[in-house]
N, C-alpha and C. Protein backbone atom coordinates (compact mmCIF):
# COMPACT_ATOMS: atom_id res chain seq x y z
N UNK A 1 -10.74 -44.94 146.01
CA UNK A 1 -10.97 -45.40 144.65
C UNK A 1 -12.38 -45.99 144.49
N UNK A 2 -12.86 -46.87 145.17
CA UNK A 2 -14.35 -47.41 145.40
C UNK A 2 -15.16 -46.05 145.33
N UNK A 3 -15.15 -44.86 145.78
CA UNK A 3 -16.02 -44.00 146.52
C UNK A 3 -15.67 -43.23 144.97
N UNK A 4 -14.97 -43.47 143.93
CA UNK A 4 -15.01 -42.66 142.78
C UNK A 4 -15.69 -43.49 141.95
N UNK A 5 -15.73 -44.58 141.79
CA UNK A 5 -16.08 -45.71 140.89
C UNK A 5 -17.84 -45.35 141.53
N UNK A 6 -17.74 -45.74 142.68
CA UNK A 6 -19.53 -45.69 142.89
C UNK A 6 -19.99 -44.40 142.37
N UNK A 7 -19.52 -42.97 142.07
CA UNK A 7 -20.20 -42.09 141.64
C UNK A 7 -19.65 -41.72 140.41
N UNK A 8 -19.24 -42.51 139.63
CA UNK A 8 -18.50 -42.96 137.77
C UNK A 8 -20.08 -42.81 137.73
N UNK A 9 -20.70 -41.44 136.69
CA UNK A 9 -22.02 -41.96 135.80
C UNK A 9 -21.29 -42.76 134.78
N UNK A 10 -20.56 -42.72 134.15
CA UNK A 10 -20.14 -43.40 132.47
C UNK A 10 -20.33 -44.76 133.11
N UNK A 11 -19.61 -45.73 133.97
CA UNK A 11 -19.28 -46.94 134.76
C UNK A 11 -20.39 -47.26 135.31
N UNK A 12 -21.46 -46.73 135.94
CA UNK A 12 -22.44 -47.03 136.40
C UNK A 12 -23.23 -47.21 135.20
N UNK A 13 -23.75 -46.12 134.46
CA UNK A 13 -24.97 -46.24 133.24
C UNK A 13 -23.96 -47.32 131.81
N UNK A 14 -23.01 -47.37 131.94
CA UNK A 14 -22.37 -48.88 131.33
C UNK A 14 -22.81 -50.14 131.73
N UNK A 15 -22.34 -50.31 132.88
CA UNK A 15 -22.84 -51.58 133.70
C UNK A 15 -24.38 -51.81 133.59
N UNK A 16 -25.38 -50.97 133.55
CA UNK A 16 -26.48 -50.89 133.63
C UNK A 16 -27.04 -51.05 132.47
N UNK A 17 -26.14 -50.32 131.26
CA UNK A 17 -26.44 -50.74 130.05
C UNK A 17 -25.95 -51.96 129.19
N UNK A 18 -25.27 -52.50 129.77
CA UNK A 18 -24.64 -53.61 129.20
C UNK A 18 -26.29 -54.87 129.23
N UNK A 19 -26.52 -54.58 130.49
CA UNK A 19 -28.03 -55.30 130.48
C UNK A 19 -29.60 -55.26 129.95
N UNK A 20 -28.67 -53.97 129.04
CA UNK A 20 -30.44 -53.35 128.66
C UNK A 20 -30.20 -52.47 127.25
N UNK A 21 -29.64 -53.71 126.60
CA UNK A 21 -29.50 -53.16 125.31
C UNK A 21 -30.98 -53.24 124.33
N UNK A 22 -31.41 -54.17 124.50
CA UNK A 22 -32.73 -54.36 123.43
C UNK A 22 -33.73 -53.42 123.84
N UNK A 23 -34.33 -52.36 122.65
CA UNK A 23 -35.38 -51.38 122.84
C UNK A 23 -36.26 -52.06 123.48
N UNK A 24 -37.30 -53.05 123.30
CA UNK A 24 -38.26 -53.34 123.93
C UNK A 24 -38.08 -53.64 125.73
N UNK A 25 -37.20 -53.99 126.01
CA UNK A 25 -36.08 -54.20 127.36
C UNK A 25 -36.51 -52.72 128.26
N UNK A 26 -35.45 -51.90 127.21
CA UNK A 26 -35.59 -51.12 127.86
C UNK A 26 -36.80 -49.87 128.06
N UNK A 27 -37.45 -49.98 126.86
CA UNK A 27 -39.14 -49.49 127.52
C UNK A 27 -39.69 -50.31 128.79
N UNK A 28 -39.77 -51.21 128.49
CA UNK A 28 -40.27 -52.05 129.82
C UNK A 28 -39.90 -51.38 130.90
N UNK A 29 -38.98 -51.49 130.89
CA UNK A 29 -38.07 -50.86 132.56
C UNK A 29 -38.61 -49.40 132.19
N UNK A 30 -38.13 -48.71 131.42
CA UNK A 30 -38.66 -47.16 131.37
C UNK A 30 -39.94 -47.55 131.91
N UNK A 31 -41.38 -48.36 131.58
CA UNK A 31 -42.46 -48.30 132.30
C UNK A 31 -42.80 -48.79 133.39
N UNK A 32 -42.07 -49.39 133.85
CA UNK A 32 -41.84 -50.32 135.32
C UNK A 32 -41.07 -49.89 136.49
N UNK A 33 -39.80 -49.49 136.27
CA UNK A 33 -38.69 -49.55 136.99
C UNK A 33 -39.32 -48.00 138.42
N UNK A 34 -39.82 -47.09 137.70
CA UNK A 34 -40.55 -45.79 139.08
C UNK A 34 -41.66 -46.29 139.33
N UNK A 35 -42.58 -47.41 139.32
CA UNK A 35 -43.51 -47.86 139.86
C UNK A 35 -43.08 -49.22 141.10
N UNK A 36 -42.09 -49.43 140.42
CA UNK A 36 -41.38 -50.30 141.78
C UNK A 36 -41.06 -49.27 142.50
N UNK A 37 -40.18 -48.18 142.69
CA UNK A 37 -39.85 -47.42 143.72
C UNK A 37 -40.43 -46.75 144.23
N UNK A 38 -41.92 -46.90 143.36
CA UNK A 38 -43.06 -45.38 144.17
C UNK A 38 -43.77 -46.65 145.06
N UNK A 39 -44.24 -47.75 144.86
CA UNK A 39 -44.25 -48.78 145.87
C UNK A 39 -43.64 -49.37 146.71
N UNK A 40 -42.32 -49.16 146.89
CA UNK A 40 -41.53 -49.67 147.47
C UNK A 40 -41.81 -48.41 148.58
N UNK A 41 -41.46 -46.96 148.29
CA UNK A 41 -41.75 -45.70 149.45
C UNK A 41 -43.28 -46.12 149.60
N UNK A 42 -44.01 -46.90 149.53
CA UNK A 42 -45.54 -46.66 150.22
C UNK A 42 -45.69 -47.83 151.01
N UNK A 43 -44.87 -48.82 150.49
CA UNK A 43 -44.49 -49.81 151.97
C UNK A 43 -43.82 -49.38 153.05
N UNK A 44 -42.96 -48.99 152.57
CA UNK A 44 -42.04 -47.79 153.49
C UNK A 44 -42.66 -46.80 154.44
N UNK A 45 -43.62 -46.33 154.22
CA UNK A 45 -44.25 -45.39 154.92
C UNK A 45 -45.08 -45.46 155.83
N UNK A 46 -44.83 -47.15 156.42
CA UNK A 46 -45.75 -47.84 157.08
C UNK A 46 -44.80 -47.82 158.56
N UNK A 47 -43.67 -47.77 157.87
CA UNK A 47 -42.49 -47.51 159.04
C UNK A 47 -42.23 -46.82 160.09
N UNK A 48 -42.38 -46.33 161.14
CA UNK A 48 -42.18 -45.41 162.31
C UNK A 48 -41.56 -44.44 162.18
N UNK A 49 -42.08 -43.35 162.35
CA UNK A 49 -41.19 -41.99 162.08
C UNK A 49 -40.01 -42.07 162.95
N UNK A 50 -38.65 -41.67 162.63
CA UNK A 50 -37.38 -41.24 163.70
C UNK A 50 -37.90 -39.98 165.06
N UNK A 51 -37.55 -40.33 165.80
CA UNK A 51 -37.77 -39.84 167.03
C UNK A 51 -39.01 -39.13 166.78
N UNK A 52 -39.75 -39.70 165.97
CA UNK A 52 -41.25 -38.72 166.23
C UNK A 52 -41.29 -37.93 165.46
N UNK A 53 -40.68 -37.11 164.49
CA UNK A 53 -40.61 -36.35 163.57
C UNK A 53 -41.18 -36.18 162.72
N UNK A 54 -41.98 -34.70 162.13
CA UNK A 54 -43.02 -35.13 160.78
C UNK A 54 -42.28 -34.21 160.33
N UNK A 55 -42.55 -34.15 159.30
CA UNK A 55 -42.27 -32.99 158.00
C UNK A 55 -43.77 -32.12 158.10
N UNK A 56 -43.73 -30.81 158.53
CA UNK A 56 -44.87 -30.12 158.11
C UNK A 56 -45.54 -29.90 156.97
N UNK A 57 -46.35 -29.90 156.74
CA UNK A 57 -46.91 -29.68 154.83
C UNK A 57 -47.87 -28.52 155.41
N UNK A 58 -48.35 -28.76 156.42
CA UNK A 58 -49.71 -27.53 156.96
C UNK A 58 -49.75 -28.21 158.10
N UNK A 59 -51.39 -26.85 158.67
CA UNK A 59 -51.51 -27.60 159.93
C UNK A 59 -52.15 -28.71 160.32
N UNK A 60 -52.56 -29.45 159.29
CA UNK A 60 -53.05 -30.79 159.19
C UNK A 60 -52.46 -31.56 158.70
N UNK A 61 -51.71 -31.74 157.74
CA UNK A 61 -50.79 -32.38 156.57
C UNK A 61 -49.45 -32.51 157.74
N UNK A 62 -49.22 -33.76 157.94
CA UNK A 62 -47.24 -34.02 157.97
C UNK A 62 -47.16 -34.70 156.87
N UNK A 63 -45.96 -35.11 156.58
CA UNK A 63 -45.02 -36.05 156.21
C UNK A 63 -43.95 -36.48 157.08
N UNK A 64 -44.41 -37.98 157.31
CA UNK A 64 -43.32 -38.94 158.44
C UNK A 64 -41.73 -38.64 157.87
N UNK A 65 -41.21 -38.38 158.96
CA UNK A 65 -39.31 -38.51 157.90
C UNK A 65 -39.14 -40.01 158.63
N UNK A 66 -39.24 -41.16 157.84
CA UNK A 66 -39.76 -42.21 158.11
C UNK A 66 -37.90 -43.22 157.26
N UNK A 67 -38.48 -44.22 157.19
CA UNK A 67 -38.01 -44.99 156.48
C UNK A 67 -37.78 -44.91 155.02
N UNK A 68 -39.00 -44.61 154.37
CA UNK A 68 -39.18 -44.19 153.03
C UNK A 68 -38.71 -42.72 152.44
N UNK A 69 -38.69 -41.56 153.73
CA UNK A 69 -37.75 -40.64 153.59
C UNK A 69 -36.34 -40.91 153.63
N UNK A 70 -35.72 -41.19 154.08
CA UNK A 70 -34.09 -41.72 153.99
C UNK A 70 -34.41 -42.70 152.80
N UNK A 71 -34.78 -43.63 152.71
CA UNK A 71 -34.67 -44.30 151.44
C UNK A 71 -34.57 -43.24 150.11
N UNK A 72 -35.77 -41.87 149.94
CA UNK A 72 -35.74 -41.42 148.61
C UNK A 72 -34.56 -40.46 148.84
N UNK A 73 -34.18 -39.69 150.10
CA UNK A 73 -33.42 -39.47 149.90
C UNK A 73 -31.74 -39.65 149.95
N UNK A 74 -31.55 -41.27 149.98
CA UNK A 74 -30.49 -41.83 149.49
C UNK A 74 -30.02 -41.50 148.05
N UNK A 75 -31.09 -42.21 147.43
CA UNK A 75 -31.65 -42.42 145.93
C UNK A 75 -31.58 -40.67 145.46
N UNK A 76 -32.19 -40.01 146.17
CA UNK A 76 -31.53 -38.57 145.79
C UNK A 76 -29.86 -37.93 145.36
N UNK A 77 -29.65 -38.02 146.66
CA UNK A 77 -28.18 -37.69 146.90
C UNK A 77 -27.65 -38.42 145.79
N UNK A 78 -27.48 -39.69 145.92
CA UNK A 78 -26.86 -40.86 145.04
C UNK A 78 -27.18 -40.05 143.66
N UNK A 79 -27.92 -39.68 142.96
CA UNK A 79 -28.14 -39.07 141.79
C UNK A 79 -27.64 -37.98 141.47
N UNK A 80 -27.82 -37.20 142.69
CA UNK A 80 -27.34 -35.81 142.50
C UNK A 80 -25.53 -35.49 142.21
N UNK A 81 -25.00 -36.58 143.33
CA UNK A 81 -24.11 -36.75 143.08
C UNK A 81 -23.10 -37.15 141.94
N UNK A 82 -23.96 -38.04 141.09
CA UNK A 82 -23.50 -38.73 139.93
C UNK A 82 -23.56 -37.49 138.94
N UNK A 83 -24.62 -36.71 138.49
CA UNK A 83 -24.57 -35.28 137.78
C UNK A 83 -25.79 -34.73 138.20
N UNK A 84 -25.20 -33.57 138.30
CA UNK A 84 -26.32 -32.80 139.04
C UNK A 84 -27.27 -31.69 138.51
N UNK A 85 -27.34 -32.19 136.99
CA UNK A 85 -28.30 -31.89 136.10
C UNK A 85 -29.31 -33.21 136.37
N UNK A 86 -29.21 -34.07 135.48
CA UNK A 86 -29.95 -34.44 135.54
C UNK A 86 -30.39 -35.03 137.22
N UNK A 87 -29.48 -35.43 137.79
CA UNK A 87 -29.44 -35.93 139.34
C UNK A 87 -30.76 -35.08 139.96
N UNK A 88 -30.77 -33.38 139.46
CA UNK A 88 -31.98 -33.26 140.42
C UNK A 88 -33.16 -33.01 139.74
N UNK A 89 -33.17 -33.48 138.62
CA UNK A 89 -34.46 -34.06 137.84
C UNK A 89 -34.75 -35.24 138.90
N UNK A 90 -34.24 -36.11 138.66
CA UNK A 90 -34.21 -37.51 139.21
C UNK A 90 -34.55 -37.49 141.20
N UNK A 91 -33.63 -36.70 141.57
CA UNK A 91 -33.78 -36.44 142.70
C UNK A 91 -35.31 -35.62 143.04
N UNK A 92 -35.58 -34.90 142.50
CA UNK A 92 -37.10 -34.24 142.59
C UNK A 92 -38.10 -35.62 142.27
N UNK A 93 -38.21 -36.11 141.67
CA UNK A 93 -38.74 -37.04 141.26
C UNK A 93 -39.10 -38.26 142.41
N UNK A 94 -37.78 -38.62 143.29
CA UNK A 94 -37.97 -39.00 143.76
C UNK A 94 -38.55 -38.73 145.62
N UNK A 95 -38.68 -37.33 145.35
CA UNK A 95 -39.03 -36.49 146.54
C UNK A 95 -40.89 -36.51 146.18
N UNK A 96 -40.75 -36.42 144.92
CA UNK A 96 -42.12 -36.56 144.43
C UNK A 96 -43.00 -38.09 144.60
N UNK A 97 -41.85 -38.89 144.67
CA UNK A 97 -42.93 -39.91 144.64
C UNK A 97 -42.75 -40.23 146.43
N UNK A 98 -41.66 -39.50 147.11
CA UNK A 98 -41.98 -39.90 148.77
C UNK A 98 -43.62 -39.05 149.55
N UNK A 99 -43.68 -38.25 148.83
CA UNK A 99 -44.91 -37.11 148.95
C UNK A 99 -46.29 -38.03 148.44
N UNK A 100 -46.35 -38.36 147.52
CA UNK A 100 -47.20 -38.83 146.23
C UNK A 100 -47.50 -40.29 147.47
N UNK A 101 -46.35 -40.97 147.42
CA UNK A 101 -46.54 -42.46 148.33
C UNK A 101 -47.11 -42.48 149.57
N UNK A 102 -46.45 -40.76 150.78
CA UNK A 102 -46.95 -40.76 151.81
C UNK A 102 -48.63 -40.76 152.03
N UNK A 103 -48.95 -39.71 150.67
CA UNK A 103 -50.48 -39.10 150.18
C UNK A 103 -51.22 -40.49 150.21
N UNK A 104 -50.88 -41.52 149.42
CA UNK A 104 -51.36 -42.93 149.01
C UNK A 104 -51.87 -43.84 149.86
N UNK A 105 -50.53 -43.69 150.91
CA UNK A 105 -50.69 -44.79 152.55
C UNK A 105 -52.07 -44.31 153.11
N UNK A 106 -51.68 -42.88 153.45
CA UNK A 106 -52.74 -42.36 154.37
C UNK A 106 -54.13 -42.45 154.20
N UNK A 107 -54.38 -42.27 152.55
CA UNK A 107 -55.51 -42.53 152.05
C UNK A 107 -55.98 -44.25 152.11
N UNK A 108 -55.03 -44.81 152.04
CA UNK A 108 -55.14 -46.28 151.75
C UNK A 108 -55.28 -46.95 153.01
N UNK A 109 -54.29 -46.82 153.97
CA UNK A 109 -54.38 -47.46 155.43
C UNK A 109 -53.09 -49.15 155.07
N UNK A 110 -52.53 -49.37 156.13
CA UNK A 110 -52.08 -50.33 155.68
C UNK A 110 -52.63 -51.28 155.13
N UNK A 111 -53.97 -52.07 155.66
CA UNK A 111 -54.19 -53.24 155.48
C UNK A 111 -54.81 -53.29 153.99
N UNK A 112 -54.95 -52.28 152.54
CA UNK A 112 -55.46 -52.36 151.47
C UNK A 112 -53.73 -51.96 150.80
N UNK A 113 -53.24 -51.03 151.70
CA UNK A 113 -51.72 -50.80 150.73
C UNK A 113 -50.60 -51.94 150.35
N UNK A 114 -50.95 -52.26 151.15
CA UNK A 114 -49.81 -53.56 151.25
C UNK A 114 -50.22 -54.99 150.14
N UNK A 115 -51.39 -54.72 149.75
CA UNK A 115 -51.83 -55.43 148.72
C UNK A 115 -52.00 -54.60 147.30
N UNK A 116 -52.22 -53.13 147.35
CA UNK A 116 -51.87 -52.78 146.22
C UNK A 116 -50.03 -52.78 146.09
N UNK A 117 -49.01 -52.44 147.13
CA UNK A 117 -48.06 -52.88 146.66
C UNK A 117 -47.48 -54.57 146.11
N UNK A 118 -47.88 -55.03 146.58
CA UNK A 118 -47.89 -56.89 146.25
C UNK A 118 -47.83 -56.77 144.70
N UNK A 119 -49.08 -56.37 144.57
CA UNK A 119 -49.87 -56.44 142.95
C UNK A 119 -49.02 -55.90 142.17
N UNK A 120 -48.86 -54.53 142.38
CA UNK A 120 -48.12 -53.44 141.77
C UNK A 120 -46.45 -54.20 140.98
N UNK A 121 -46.20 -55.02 142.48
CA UNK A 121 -44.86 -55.08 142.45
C UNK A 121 -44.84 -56.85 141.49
N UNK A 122 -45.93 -57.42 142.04
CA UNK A 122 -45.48 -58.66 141.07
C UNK A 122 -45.83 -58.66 139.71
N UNK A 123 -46.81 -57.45 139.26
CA UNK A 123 -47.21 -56.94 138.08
C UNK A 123 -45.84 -56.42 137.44
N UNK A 124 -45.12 -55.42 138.00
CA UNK A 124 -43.48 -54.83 137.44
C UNK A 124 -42.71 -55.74 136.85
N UNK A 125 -42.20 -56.98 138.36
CA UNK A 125 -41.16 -57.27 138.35
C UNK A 125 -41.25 -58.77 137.36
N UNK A 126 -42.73 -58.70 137.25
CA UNK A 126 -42.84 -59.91 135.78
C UNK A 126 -42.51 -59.60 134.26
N UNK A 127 -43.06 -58.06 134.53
CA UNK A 127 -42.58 -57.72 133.14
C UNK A 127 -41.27 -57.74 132.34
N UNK A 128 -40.70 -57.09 134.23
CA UNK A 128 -39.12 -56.43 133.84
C UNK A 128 -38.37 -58.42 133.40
N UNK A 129 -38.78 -59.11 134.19
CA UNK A 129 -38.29 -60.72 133.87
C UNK A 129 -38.41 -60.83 132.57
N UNK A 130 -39.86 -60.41 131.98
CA UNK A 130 -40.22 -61.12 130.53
C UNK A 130 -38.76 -60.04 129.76
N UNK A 131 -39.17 -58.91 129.83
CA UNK A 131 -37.99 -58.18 129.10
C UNK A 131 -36.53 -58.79 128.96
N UNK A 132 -35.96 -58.82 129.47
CA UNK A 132 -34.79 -59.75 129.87
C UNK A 132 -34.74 -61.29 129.26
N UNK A 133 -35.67 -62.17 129.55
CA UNK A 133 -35.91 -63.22 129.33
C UNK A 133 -36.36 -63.31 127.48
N UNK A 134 -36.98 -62.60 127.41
CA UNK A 134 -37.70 -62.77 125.83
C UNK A 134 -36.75 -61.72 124.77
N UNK A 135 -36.68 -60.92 125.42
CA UNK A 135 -36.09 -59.71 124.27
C UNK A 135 -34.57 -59.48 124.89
N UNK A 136 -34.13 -59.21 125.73
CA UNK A 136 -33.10 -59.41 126.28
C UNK A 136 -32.18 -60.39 126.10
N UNK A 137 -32.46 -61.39 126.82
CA UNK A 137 -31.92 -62.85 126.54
C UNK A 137 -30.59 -63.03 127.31
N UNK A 138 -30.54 -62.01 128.20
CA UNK A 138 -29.62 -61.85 129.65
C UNK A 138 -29.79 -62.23 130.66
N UNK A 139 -29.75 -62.24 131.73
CA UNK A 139 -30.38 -62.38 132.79
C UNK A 139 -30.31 -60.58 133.66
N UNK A 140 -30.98 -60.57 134.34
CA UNK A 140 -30.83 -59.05 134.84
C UNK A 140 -29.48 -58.69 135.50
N UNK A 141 -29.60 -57.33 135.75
CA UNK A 141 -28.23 -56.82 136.36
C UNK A 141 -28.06 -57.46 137.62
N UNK A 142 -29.49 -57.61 138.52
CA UNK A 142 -29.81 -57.75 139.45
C UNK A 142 -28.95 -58.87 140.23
N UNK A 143 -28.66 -59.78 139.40
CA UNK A 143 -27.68 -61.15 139.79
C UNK A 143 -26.61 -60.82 139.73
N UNK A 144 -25.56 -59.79 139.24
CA UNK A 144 -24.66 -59.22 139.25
C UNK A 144 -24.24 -58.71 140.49
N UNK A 145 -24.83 -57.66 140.57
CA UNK A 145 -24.52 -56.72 141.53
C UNK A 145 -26.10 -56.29 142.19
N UNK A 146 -26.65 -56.57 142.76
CA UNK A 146 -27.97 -56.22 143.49
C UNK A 146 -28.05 -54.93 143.93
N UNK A 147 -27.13 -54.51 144.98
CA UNK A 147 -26.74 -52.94 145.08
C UNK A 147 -26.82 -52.07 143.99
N UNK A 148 -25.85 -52.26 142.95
CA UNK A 148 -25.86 -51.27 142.11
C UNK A 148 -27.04 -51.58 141.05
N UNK A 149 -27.97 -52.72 140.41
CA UNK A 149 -29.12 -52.52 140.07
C UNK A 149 -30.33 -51.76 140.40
N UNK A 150 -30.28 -52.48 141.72
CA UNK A 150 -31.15 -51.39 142.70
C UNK A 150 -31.20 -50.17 142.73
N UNK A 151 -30.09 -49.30 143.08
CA UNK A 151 -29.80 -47.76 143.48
C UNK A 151 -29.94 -47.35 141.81
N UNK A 152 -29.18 -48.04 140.66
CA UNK A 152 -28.93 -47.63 139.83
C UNK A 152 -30.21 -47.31 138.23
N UNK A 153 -31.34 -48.15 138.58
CA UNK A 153 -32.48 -48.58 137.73
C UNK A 153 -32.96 -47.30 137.31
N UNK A 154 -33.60 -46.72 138.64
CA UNK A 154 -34.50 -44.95 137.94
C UNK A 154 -33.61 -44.25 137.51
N UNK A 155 -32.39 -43.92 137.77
CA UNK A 155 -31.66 -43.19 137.32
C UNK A 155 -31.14 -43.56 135.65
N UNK A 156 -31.09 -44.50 135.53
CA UNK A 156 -30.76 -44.93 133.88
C UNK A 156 -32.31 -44.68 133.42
N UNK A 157 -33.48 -45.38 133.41
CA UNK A 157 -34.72 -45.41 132.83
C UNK A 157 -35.02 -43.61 132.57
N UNK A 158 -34.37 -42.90 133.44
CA UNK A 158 -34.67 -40.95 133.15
C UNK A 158 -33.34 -40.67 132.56
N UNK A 159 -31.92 -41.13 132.43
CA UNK A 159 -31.39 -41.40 131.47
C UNK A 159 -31.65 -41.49 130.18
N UNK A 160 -31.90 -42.32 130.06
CA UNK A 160 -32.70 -43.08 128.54
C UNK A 160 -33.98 -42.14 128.22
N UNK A 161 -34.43 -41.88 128.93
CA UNK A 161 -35.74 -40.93 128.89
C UNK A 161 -34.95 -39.38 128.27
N UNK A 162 -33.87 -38.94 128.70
CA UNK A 162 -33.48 -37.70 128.51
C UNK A 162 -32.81 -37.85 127.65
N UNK A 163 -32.14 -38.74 127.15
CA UNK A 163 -31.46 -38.95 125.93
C UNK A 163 -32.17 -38.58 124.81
N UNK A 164 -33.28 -39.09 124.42
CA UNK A 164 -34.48 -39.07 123.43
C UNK A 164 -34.68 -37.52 123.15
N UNK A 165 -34.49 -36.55 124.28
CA UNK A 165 -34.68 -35.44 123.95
C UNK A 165 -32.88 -34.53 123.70
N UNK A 166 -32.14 -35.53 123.61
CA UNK A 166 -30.40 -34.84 123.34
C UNK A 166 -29.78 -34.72 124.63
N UNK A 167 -30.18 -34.70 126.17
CA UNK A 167 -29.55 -34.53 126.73
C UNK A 167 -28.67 -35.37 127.24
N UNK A 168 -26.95 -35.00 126.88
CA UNK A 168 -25.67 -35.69 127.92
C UNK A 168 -24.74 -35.06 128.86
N UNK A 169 -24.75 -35.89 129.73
CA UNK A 169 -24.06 -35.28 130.67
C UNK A 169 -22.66 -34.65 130.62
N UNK A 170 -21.91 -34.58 129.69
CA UNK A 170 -20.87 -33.77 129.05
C UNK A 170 -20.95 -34.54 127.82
N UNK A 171 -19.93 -33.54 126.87
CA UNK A 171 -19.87 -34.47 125.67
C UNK A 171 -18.84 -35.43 125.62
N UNK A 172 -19.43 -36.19 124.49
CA UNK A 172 -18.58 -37.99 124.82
C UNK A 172 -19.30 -39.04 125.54
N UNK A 173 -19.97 -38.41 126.04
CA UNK A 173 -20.84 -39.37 127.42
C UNK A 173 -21.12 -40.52 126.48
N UNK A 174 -22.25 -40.51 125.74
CA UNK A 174 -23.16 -41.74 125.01
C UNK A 174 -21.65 -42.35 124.39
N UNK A 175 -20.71 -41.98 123.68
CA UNK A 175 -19.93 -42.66 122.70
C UNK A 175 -19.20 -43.13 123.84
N UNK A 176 -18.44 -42.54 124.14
CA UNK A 176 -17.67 -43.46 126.20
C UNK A 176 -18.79 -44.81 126.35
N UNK A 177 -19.93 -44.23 126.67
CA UNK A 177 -21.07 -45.35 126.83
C UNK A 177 -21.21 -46.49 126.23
N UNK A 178 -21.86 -45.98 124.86
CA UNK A 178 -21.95 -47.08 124.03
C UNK A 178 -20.77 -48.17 124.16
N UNK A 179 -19.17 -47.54 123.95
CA UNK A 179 -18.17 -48.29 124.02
C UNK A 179 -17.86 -49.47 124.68
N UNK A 180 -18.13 -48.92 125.79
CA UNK A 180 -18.11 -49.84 127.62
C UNK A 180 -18.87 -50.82 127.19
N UNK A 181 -20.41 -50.27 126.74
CA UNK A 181 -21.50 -51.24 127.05
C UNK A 181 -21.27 -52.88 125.93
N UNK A 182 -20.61 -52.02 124.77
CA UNK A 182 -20.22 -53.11 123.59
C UNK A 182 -18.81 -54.25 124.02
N UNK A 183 -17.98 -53.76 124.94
CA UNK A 183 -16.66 -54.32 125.31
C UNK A 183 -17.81 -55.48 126.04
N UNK A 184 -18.36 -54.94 127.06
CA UNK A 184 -19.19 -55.31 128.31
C UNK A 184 -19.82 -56.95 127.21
N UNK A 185 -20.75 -56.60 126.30
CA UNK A 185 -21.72 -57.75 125.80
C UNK A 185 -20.91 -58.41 125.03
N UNK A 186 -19.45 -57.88 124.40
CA UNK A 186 -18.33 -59.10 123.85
C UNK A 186 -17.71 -59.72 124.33
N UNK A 187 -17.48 -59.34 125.86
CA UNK A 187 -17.04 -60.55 126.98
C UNK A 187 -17.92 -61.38 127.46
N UNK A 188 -18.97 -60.33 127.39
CA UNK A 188 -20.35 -61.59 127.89
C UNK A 188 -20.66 -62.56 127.30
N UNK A 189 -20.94 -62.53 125.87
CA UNK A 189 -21.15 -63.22 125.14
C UNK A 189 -19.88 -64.46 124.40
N UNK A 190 -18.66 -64.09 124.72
CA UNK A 190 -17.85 -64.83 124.52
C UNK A 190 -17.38 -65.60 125.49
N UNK A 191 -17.81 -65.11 127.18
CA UNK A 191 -17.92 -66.31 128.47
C UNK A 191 -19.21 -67.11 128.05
N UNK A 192 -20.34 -66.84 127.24
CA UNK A 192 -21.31 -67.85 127.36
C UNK A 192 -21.56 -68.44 126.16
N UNK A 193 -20.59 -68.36 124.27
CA UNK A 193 -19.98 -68.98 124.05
C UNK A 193 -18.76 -70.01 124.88
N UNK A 194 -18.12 -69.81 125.84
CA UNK A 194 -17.00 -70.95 126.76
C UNK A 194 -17.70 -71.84 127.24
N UNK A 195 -18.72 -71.40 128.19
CA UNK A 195 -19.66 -72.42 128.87
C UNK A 195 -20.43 -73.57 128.17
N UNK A 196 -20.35 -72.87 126.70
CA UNK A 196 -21.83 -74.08 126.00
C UNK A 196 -20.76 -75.18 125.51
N UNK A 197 -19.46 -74.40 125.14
CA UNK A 197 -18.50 -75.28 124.96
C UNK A 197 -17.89 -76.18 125.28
């Protein structure tokens, strides 16, 4: 039952949306949320390849199957699995930014990358706060459930991104959605009506 619930898109992009109802919210994250993860794979890539292993690109070019490889392709699978339309949008994407990140390190070297990720990342994760904090007026998913914020962020932000152009993952999806997400912010909001009480 757990192992159906973790790959529920409706239950997952609910939960996710329950936190990211306000437009300005959720642009933010639409502009933030793949710049945390394309930094997060270029810290990553600083990591030791598994038994030595590259990914060939040519005869000069590897790619480490490193740390940051299993990471994107967690974040792959995990997508693909959930629907596998959009999943391998999402999943390419994130193959794209393990390529894109490896390209970055190499050029960069650790000791300048690790400070453009710093920057990168306290530049994001201020915004994604202000969103939440100012327009939001939630606190993030992140205090919830950390796991499922985490795994779950790019995949809603290309969500929301594909929506704009009509695409759902069967029909019903958004109205199922919306539903959840409205039950979701009338309990919320009526536990934090209790508390002030």
């Amino acid at each position: 039952m757990a192992k159906q619930a973790l790959f529920d898109l409706e239950r997952q992009f609910a939960f996710y949306g329950a936190y990211h109802s306000d437009p300005i919210n959720v642009l933010i994250h639409t502009l933030f949320v793949w710049p945390i993860f394309f930094t997060s794979l270029l810290l990553f890539q600083f990591t030791p390849p598994f038994f030595g292993l590259p990914f060939y690109l040519s005869d000069s070019r590897t790619l480490p199957l490193n740390f940051a490889f299993v990471f994107a392709l967690v974040y792959a699978l995990f997508y693909v699995l959930m629907d596998w339309k959009a999943g391998s949008l999402a999943a390419l994407l994130c193959f794209l930014c393990w390529i894109g990140s490896s390209a970055l390190a190499l050029r960069l070297g650790f000791p300048l990358a690790w400070k453009v990720v710093l920057a990168a990342q306290l530049f994001c994760w201020t915004f994604q706060f202000i969103g939440h904090g100012v327009f939001e007026k939630r606190a993030p998913a992140l205090l919830d459930n950390l796991f499922q914020a985490f795994l779950m962020a790019p995949f809603f932000v290309l969500l929301e991104a594909l929506n704009f152009i009509g695409y759902e993952p069967y029909p019903g999806f958004h109205v199922n959605v919306r539903a959840k997400i409205e039950a979701d912010r009338k309990a919320w909001q009526a536990s934090k009506q209790n508390k002030s009480s």
